[in-house]
C-alpha atoms as a PDB file:
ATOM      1  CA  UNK A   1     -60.772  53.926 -53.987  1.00  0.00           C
ATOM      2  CA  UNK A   2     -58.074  56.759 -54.200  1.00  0.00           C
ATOM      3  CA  UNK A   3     -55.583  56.222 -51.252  1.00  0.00           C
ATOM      4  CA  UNK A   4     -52.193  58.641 -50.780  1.00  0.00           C
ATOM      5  CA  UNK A   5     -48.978  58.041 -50.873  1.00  0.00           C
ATOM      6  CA  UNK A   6     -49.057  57.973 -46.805  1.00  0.00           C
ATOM      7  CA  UNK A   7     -51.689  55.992 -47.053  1.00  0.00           C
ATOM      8  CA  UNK A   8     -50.321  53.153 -49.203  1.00  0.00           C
ATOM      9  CA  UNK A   9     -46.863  53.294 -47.503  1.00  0.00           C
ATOM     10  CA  UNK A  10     -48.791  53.031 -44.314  1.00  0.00           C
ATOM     11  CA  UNK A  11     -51.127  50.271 -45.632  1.00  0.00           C
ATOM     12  CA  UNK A  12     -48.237  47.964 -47.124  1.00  0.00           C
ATOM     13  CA  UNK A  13     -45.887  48.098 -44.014  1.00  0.00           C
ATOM     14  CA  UNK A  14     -48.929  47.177 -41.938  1.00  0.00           C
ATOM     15  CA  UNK A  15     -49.706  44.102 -44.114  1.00  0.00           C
ATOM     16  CA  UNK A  16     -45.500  43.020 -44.175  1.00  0.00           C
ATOM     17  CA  UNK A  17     -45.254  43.138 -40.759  1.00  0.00           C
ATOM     18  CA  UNK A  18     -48.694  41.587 -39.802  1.00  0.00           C
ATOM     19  CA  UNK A  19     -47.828  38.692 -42.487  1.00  0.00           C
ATOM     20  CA  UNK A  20     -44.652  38.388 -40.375  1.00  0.00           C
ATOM     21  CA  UNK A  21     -45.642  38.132 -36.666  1.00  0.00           C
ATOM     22  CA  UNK A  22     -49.672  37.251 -37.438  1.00  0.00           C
ATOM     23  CA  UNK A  23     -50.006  40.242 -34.656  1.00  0.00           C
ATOM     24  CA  UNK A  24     -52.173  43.562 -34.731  1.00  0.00           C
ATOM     25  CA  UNK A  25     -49.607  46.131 -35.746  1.00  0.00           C
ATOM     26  CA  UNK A  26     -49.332  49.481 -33.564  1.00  0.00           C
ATOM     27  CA  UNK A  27     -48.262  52.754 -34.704  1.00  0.00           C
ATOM     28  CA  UNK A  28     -45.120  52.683 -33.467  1.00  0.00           C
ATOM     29  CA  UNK A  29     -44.178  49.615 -35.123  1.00  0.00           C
ATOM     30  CA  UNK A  30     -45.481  51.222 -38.242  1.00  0.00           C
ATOM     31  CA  UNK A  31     -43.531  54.242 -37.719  1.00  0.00           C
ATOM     32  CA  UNK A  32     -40.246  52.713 -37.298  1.00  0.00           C
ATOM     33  CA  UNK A  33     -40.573  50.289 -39.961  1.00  0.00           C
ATOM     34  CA  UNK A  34     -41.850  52.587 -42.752  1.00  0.00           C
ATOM     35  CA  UNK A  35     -39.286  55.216 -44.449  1.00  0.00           C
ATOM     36  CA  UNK A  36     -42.324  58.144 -43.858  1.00  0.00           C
ATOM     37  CA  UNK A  37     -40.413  59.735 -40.935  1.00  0.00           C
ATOM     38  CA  UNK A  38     -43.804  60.167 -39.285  1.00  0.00           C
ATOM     39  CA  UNK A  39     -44.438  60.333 -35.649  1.00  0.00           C
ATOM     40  CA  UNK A  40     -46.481  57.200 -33.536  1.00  0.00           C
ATOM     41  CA  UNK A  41     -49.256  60.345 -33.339  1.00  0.00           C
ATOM     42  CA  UNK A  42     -49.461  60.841 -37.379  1.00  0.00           C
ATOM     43  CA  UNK A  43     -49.335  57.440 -38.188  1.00  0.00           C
ATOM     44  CA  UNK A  44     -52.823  56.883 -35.747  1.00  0.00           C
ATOM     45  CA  UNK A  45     -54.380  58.954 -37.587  1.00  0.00           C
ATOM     46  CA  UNK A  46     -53.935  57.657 -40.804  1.00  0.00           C
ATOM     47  CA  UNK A  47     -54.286  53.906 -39.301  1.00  0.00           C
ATOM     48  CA  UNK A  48     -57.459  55.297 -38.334  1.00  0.00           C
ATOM     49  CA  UNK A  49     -58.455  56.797 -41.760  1.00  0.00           C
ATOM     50  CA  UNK A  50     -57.333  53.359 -43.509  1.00  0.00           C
ATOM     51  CA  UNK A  51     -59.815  51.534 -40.573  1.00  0.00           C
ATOM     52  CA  UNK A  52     -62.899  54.233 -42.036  1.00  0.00           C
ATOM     53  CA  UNK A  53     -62.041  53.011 -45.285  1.00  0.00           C
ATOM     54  CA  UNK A  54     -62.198  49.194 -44.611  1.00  0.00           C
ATOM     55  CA  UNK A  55     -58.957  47.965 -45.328  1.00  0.00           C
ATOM     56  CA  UNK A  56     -58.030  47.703 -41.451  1.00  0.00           C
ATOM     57  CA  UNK A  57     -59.680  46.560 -38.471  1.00  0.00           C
ATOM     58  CA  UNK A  58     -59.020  47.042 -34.765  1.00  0.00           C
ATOM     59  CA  UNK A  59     -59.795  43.846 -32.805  1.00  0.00           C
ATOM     60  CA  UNK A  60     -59.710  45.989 -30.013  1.00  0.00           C
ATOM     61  CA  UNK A  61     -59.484  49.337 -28.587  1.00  0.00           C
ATOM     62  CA  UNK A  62     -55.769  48.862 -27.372  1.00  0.00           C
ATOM     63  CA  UNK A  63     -54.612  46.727 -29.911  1.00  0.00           C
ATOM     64  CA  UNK A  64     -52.972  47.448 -33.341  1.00  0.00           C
ATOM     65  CA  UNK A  65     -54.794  46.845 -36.977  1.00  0.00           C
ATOM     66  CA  UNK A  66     -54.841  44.128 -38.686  1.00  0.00           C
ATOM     67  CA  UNK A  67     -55.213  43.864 -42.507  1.00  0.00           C
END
């Protein structure tokens, strides 16, 4: 599976902080956290191309992903 660069930065920032706080992670965690300089609304979508490619899931609709 071929994932970009936003993808992977996305991906591993996710998986640090969830290994941290054993939380979903939102968006705007990721966004702060990651050096992308992406907004909360960018980072949803590719949280949400990450989730079609089965390396995330969303316990629920509100929530964060988890790895």
């Amino acid at each position: 599976m071929d994932l970009s660069p936003r993808e992977i930065e996305t991906l591993a920032t996710i998986v640090e902080e969830y290994i941290a706080t054993a939380q979903p992670v939102g968006s705007r965690t990721v966004a702060r956290r990651s050096s992308l300089g992406l907004s909360a609304a960018s980072i949803r979508n590719t949280m949400a191309d990450l989730t079609e490619k089965g390396l995330l899931d969303q316990p629920h609709t509100s929530a964060g992903r988890i790895p």
